[in-house]
Protein backbone atom coordinates (compact mmCIF):
# COMPACT_ATOMS: atom_id res chain seq x y z
CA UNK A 1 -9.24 -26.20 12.59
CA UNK A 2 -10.20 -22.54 12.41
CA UNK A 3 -7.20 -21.46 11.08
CA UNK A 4 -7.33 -24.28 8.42
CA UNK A 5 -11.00 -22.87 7.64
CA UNK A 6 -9.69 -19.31 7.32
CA UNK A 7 -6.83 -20.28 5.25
CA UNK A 8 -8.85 -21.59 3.21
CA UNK A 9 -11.55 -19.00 2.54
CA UNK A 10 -8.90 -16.57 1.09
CA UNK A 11 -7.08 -19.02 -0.92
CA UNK A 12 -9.26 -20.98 -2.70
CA UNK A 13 -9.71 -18.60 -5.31
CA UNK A 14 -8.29 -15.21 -6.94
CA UNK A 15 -11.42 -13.61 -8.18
CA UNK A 16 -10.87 -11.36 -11.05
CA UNK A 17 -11.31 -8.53 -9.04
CA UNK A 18 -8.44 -9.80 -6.45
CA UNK A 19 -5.98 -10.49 -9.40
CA UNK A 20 -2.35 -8.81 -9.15
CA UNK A 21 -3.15 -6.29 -11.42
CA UNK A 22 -6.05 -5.43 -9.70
CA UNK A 23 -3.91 -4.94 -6.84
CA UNK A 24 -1.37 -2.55 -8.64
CA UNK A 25 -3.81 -0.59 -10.05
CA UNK A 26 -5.47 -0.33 -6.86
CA UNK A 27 -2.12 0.75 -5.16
CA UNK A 28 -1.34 3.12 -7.48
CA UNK A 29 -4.98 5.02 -7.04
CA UNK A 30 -4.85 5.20 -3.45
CA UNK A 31 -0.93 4.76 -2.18
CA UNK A 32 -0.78 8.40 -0.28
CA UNK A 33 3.10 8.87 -1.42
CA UNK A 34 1.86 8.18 -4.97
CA UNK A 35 -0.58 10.55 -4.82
CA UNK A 36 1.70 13.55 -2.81
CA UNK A 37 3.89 12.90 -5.97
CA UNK A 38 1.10 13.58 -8.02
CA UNK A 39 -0.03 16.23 -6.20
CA UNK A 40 4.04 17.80 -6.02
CA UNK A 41 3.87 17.13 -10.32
CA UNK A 42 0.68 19.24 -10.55
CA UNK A 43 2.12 21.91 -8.65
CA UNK A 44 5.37 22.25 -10.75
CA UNK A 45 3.06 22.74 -13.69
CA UNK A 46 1.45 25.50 -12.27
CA UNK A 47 5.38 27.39 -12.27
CA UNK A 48 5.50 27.50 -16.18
CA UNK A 49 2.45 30.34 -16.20
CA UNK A 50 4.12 31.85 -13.60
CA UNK A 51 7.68 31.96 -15.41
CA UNK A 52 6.54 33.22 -18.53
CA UNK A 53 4.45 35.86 -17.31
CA UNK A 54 5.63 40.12 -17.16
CA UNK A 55 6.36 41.70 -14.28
CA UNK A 56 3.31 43.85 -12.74
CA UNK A 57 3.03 47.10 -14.32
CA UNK A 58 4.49 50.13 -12.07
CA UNK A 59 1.65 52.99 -11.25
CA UNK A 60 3.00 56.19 -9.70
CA UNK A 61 0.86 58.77 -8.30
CA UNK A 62 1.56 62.18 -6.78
CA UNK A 63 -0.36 64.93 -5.48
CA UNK A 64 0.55 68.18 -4.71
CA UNK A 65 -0.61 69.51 -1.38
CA UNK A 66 -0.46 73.39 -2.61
CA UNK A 67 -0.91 73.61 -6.40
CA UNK A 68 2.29 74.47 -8.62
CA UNK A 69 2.58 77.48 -10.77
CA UNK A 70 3.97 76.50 -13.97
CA UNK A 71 4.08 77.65 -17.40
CA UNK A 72 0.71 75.90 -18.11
CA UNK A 73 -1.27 76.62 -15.20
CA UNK A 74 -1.19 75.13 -11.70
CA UNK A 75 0.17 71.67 -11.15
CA UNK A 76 -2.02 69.35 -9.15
CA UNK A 77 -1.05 65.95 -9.41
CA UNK A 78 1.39 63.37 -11.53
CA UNK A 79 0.11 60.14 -12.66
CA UNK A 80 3.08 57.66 -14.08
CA UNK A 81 2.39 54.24 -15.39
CA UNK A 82 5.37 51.86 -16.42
CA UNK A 83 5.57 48.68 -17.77
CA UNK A 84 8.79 46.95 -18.00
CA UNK A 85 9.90 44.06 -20.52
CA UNK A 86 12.96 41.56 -20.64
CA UNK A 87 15.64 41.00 -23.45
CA UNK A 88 14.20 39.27 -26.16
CA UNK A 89 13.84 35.19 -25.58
CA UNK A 90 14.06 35.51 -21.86
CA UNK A 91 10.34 34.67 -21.07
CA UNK A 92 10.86 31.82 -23.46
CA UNK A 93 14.00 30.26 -21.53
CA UNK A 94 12.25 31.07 -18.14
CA UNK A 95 9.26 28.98 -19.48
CA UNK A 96 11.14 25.90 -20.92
CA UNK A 97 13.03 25.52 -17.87
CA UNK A 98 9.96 25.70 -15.78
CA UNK A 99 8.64 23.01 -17.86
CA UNK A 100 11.90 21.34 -17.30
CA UNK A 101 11.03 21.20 -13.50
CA UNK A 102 7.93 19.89 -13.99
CA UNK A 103 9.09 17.09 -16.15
CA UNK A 104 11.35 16.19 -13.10
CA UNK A 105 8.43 16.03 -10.67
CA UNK A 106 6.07 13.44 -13.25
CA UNK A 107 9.37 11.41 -13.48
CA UNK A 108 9.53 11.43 -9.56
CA UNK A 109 5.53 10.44 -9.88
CA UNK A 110 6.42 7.59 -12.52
CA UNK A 111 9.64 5.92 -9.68
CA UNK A 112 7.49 6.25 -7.26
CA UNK A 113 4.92 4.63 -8.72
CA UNK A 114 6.95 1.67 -9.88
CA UNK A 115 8.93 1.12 -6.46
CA UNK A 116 4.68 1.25 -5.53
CA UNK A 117 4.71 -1.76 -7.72
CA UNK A 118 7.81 -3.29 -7.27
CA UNK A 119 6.42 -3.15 -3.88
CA UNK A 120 3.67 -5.00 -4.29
CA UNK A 121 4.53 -7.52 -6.18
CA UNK A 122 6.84 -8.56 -3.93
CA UNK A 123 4.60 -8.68 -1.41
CA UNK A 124 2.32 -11.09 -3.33
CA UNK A 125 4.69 -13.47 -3.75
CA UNK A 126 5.59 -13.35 -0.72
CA UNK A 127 2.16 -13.81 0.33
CA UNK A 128 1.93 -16.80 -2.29
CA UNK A 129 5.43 -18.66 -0.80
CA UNK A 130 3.23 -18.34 2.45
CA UNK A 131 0.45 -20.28 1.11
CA UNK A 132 2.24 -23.05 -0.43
CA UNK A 133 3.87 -23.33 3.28
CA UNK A 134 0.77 -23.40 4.62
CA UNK A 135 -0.28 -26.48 2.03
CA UNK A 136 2.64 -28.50 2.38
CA UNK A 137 3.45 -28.32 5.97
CA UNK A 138 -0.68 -28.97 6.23
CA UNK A 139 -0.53 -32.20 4.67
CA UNK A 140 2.81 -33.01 6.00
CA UNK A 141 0.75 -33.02 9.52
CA UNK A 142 -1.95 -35.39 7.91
CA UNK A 143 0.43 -37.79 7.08
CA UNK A 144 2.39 -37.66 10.01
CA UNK A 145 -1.41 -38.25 11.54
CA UNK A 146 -1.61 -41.55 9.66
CA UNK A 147 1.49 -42.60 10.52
CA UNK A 148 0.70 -42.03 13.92
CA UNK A 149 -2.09 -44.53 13.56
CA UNK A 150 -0.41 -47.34 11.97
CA UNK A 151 2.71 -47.08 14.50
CA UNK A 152 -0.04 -47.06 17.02
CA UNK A 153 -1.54 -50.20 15.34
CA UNK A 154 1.29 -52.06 15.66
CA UNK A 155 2.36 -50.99 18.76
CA UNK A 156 -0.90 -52.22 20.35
CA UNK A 157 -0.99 -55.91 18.40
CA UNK A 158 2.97 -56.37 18.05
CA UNK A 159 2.42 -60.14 16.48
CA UNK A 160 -0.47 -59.66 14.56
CA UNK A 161 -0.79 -58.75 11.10
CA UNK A 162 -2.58 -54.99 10.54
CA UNK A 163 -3.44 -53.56 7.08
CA UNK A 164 -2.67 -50.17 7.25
CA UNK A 165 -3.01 -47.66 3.84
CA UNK A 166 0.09 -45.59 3.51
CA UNK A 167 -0.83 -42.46 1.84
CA UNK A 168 0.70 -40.84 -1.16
CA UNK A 169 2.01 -37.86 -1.99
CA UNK A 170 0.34 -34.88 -2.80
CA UNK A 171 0.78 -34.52 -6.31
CA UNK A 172 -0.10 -38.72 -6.93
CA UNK A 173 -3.37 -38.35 -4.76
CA UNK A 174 -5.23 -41.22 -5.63
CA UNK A 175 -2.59 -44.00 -5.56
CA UNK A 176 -2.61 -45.70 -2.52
CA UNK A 177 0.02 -48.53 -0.73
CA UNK A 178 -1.05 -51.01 1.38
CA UNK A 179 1.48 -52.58 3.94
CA UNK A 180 1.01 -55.67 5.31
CA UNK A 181 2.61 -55.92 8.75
CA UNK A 182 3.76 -59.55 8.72
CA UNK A 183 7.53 -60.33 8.31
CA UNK A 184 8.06 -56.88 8.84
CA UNK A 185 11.37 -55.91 10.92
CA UNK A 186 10.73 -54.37 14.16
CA UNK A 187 11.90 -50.94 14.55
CA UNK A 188 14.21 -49.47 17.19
CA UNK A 189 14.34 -46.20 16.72
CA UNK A 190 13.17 -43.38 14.30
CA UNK A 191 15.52 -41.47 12.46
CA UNK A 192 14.54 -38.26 10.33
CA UNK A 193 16.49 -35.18 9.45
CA UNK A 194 14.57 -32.61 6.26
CA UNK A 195 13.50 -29.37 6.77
CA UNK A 196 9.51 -28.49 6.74
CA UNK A 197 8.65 -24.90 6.00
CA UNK A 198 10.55 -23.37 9.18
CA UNK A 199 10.83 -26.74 11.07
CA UNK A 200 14.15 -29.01 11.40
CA UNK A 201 14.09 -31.66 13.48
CA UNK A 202 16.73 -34.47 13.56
CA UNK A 203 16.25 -37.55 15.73
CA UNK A 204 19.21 -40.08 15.96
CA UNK A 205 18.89 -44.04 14.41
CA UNK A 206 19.46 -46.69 16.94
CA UNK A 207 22.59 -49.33 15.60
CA UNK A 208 22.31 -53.03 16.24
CA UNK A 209 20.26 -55.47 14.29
CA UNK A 210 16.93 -55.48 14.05
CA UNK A 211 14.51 -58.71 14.89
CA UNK A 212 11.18 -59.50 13.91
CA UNK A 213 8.63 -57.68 14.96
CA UNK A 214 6.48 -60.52 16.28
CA UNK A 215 9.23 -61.77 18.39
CA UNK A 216 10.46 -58.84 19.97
CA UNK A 217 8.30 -58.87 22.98
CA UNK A 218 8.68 -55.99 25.47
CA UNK A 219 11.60 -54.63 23.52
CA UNK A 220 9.01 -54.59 20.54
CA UNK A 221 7.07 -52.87 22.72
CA UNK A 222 8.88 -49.85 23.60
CA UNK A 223 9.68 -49.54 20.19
CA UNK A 224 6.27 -48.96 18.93
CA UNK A 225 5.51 -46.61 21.61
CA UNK A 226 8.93 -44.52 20.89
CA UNK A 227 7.40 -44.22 17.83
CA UNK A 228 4.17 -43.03 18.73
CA UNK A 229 5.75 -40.63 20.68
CA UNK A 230 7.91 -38.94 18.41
CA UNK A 231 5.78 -39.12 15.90
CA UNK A 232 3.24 -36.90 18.09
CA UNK A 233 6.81 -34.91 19.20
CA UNK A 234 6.97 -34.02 14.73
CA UNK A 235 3.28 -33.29 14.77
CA UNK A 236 3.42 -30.81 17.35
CA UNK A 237 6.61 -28.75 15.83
CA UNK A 238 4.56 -28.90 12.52
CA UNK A 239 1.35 -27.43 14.31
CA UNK A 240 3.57 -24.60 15.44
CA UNK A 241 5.39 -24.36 12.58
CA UNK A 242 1.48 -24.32 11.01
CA UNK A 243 0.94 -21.40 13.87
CA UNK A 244 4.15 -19.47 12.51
CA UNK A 245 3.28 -19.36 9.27
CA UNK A 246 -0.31 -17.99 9.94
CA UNK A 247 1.05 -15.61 12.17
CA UNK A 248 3.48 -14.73 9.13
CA UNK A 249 0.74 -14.41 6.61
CA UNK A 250 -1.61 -11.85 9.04
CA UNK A 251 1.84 -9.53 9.46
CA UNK A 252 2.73 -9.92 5.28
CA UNK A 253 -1.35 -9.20 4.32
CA UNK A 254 -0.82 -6.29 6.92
CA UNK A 255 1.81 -4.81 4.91
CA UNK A 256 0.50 -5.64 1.88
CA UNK A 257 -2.93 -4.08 2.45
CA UNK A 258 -1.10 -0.29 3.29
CA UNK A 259 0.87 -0.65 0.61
CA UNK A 260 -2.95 -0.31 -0.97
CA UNK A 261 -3.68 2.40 1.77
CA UNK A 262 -6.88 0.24 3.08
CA UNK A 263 -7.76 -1.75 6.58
CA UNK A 264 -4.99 -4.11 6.96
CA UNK A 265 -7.41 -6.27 8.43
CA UNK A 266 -8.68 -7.47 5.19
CA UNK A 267 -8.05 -10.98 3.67
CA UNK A 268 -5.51 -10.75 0.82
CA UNK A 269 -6.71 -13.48 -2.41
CA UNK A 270 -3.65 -15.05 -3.63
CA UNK A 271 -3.96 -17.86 -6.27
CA UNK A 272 -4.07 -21.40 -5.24
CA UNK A 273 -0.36 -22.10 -7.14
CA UNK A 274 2.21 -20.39 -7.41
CA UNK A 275 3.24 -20.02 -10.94
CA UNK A 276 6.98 -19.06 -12.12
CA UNK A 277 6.65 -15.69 -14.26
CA UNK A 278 7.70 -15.57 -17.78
CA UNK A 279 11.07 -13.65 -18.73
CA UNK A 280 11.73 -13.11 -22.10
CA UNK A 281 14.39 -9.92 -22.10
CA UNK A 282 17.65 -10.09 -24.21
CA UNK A 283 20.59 -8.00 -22.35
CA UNK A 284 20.35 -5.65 -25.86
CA UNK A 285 16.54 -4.89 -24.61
CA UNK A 286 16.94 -4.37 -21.48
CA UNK A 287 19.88 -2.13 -22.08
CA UNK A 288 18.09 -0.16 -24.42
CA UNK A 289 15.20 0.26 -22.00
CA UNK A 290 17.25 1.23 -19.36
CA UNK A 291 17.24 4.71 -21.04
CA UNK A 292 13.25 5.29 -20.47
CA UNK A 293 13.94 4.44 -16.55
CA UNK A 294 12.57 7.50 -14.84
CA UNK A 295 15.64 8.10 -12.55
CA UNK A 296 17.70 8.81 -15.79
CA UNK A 297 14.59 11.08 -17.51
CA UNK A 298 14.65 13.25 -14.28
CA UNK A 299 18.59 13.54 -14.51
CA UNK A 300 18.15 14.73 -18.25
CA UNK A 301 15.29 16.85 -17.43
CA UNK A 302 17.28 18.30 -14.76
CA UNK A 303 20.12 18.91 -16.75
CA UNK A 304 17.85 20.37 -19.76
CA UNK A 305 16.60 22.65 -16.99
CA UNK A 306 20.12 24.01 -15.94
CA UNK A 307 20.35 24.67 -20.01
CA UNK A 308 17.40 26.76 -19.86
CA UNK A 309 18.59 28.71 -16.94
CA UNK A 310 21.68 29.51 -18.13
CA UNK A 311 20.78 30.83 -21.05
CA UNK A 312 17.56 32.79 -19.12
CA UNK A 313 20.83 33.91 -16.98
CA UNK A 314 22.15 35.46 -20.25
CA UNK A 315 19.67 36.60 -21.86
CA UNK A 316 18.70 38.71 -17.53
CA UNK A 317 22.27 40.24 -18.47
CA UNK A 318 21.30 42.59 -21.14
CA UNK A 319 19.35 45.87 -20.87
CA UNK A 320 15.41 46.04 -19.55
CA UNK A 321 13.29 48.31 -21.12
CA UNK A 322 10.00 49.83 -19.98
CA UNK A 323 7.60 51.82 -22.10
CA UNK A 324 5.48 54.30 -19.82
CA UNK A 325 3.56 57.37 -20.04
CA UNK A 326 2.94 60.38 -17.78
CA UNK A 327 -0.01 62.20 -17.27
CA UNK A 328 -0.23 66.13 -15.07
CA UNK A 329 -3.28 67.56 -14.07
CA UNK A 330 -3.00 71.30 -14.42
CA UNK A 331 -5.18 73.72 -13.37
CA UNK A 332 -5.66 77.46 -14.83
CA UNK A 333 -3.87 79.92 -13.66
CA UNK A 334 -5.69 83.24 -13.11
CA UNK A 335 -5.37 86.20 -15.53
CA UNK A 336 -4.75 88.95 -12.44
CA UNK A 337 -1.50 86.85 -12.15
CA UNK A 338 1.99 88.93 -12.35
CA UNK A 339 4.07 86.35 -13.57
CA UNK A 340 2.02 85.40 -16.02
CA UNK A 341 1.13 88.75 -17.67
CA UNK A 342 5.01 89.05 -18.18
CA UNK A 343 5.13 86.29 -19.99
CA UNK A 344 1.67 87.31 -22.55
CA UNK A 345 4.00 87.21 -26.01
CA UNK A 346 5.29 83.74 -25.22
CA UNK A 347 2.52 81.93 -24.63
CA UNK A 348 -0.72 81.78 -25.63
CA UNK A 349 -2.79 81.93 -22.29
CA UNK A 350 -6.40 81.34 -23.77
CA UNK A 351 -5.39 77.77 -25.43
CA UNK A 352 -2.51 76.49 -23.13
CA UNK A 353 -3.58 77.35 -19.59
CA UNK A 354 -4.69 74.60 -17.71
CA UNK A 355 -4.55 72.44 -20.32
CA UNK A 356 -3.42 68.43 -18.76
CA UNK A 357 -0.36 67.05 -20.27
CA UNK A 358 0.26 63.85 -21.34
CA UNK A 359 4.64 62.78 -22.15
CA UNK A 360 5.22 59.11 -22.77
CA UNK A 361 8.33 58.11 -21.44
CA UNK A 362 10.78 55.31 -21.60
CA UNK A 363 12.91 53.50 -19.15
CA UNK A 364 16.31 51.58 -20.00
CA UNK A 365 18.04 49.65 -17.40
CA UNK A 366 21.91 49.35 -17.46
CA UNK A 367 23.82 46.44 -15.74
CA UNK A 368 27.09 47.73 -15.73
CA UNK A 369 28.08 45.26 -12.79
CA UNK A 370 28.97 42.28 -14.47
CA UNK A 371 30.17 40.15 -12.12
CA UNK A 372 26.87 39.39 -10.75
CA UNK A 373 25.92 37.95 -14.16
CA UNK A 374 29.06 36.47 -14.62
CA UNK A 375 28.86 33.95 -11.67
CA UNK A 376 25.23 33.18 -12.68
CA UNK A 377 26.52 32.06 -15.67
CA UNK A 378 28.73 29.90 -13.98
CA UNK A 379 26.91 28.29 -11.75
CA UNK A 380 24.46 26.87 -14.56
CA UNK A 381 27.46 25.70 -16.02
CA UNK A 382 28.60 23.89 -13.07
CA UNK A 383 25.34 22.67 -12.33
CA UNK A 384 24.55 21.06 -15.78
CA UNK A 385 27.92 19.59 -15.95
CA UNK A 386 26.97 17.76 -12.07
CA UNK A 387 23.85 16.55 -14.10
CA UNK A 388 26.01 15.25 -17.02
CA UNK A 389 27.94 13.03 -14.40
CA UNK A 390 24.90 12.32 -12.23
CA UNK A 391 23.62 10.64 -15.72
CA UNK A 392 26.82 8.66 -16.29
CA UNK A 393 26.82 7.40 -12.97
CA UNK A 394 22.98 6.51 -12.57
CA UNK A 395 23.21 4.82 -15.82
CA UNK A 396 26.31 2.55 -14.74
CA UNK A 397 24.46 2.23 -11.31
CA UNK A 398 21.64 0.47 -13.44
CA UNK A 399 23.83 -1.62 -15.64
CA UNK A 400 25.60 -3.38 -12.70
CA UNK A 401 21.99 -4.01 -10.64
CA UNK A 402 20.88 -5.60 -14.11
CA UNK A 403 23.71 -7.87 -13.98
CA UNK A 404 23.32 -8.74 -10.39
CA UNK A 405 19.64 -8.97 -10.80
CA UNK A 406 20.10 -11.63 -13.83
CA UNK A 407 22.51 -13.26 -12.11
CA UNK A 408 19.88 -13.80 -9.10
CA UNK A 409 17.67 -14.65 -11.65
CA UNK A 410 19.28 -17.46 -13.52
CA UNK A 411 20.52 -19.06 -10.21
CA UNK A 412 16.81 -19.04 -9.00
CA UNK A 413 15.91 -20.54 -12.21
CA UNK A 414 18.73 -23.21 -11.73
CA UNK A 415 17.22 -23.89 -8.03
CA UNK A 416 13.82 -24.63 -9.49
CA UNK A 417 15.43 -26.77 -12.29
CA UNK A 418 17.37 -29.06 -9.19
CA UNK A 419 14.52 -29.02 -7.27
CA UNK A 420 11.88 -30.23 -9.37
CA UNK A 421 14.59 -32.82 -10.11
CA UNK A 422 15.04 -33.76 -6.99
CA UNK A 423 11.58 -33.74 -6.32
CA UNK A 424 11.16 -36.38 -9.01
CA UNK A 425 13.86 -38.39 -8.09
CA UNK A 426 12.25 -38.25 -4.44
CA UNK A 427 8.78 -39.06 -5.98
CA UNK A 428 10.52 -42.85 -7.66
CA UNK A 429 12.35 -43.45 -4.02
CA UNK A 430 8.82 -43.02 -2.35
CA UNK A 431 7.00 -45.40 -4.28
CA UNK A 432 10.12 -47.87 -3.75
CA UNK A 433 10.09 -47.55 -0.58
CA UNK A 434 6.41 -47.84 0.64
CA UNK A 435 6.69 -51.01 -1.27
CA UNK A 436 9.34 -52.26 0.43
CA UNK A 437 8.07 -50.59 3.95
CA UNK A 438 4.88 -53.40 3.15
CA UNK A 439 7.23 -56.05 2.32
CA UNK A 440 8.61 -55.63 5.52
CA UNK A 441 11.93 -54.66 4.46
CA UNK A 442 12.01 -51.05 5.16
CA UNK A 443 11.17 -49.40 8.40
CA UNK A 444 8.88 -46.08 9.45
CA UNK A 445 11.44 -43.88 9.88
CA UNK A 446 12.66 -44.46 6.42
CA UNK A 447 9.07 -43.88 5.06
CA UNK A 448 8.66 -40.49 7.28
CA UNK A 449 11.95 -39.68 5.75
CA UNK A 450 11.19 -39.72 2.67
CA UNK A 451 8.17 -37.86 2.72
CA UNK A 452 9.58 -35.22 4.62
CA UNK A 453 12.31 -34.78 1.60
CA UNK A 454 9.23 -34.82 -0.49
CA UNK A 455 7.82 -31.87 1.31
CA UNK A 456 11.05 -30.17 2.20
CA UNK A 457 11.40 -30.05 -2.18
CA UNK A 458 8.45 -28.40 -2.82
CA UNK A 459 8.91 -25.77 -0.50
CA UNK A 460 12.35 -24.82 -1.46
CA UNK A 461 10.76 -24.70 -4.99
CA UNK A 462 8.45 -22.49 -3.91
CA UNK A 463 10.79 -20.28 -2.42
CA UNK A 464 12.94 -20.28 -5.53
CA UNK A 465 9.74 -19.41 -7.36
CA UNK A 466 8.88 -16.36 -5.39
CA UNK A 467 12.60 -15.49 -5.77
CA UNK A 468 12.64 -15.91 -9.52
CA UNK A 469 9.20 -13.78 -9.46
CA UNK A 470 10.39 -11.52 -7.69
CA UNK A 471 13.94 -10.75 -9.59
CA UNK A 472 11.92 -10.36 -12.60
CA UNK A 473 10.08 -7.85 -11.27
CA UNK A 474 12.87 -6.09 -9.76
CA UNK A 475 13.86 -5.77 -13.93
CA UNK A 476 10.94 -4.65 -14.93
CA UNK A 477 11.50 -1.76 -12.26
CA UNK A 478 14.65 -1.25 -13.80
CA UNK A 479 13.26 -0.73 -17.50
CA UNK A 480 9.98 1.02 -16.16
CA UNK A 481 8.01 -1.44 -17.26
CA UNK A 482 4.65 -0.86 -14.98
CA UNK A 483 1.84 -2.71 -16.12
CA UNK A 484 0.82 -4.97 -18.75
């Protein structure tokens, strides 16, 4: 009963706040590989600064621990300061194939977000199969429970007549058969083969003809109460089949809820029917939209990125110039000084000496080894050619899992077709056959049968249902389409 009661309390309803997209939305804002592919994205960005930027200016200082006698006075120190600047257009390249990068990491971001989703929603429907389970092999038990009564009935007043109300089926609640017992054959044996959620059970159907119940005596008898019994024997496989699928639903709402990074011991809402998602692709569109699938806008960026490079590689082959400028501190030299009293017609002491000097001063750089910058080359090449194939090949990749996906799809739309068919024809033999079952002309087992098929329809359409559901979302990861 308790597990009927909690069952209950997270199915009834699906809030608005407990909706599927509220789910994906909440997935995406908390999923902790979602956000570490944010986080990776944000970090590529930072590159692109970082690429485009000049190197650090050089500063060169130098002191001279006993004063040089020049020309000009006494040499104390050298101050240099260099700045150095690439061929023309090489920041640029550097900078679009940083940004190249980081348009591979937000496509990484956007597929992992949608395998988040894809995630998800197949989780939910899974959760949702799990809860029509849960229904049907529910009320299969209460049935089975008033079964149990009437064979009970029976079995305790074998000659007498017992009005018993056979109940519907679930979708034709309200229309109810009642059997009359007299006249009615006796039965022998029960016979019932269908499949209930995870449950088969197949009992075997006695031969030989069957006599009236009222005049079967013992043998009537120990039919009723073979009934009784395996009737209880059905009820208790469906009580642990019920057991199974709780146990199921606890482990699927586990894995749902850290798919949503939060305590996995929280009930998961999941709507009270499942309901078969609309699909309304054309091949042409889907095609088409394969192209804005992030796998293939990473390859491109990648390969738009190995463009950049190569011609950054280029443009790091030609000459680097610097612009610079040089400043000495000179001190004056004194006028006692031999040297520089030979030297009085040449220069004029009283303006020059110890004067600083200041010599700007600029710096080439020569790469003469070309091999280097050869293979560079190269390897771009090679590298943006891999890309080139790495895009053919992810884009036939997708083609072929959008043809096996539709083909999943339309046979899972061709199971719910035959089963709601089925179910229908099912539905007619049912209310044939409880009237016949209170005519006296068919037995139990036939009626148990019956419903069981009933049952066993319904959940194999809701299997094919959360398959169909789940296919189309599997194609809407495949065109990148996220949320509605």
């Amino acid at each position: 009963m308790w597990i009927a009661l909690w069952f209950s309390s997270v199915t009834i309803y699906a809030s608005e706040t407990d909706s599927l997209t509220y789910y994906l939305r909440m997935a995406a804002q908390n999923n902790p590989q979602v956000k570490a592919a944010f986080a990776g994205y944000k970090a590529s960005l930072e590159r692109i600064p970082q690429a485009g930027a000049y190197a650090d200016p050089e500063l060169e200082i130098g002191y001279f621990l006993e004063p040089m006698e020049t020309l000009m006075g006494k040499q104390k120190a050298d101050l240099t300061l260099m700045q150095m600047f690439p061929w023309f257009g090489t920041q640029k390249a550097a900078r679009t194939e940083a940004a190249e990068m980081a348009r591979m990491k937000y496509e990484e971001f956007r597929d992992s977000r949608n395998n988040l989703y894809y995630s998800v929603k197949s989780q939910w429907y899974q959760l949702c199969n799990l809860n029509e389970q849960y229904k049907n092999t529910a009320a299969n038990i209460e049935l089975l429970k008033q079964l149990e009564q009437l064979a009970i009935r029976r079995f305790s007043a074998p000659g007498s007549s017992a009005g018993v109300t056979v109940r519907q089926p679930i979708v034709s609640a309200g229309q109810n058969v009642s059997a009359a017992s007299s006249g009615m054959s006796g039965m022998s044996g029960m016979a019932t083969s269908s499949n209930v959620g995870t449950v088969s059970t197949t009992q075997p159907v006695s031969g030989g003809n069957m006599a009236p119940m009222a005049s079967m005596g013992s043998n009537g008898a120990t039919g009723g109460l073979s009934d009784v019994l395996r009737i209880q024997l059905e009820i208790s496989e469906l009580e642990n089949a019920l057991q199974t699928i709780h146990s199921n639903r606890i482990a699927a709402e586990a894995a749902f809820n850290a798919l949503l990074n939060r305590n996995q011991q929280l009930p998961v809402a999941v709507p009270d029917t499942l309901i078969q998602s609309s699909y309304m692709f054309t091949d042409q569109a889907v095609t088409d939209s394969l192209f804005s699938n992030p796998m293939l806008s990473m390859i491109d960026a990648e390969k738009r990125a190995y463009k950049a490079k190569a011609e950054m590689d280029k443009k790091m082959s030609y000459p680097m110039f610097g612009i610079g400028l040089q400043y000495s501190i000179l001190g004056k030299t004194s006028s006692g000084s031999s040297d520089m009293n030979t030297m009085n017609t040449a220069v004029p002491m009283n303006s020059m000496n110890g004067k600083d000097m200041i010599m700007p001063m600029v710096k080439i750089s020569i790469p003469i080894f070309r091999k280097k910058y050869n293979a560079q080359q190269r390897e771009s090449a090679y590298y943006r050619q891999a890309s080139e194939l790495k895009y053919e090949d992810m884009l036939n990749v997708m083609i072929s899992d959008y043809s096996a996906l539709k083909q999943q799809l339309e046979e899972a739309s061709r199971k719910i077709t035959l089963y709601e068919k089925q179910y229908q024809l099912s539905l007619s033999t049912y209310h044939l056959i409880t009237r016949e079952f209170s005519a006296g002309s068919a037995t139990l087992t036939d009626v148990i049968g019956v419903e069981r098929q009933l049952l066993d329809y319904r959940l194999k359409k809701s299997e094919a249902v959360a398959d169909y559901n789940t296919r189309v979302a599997g194609i809407e990861k495949l065109i990148a389409r996220s949320l509605e």
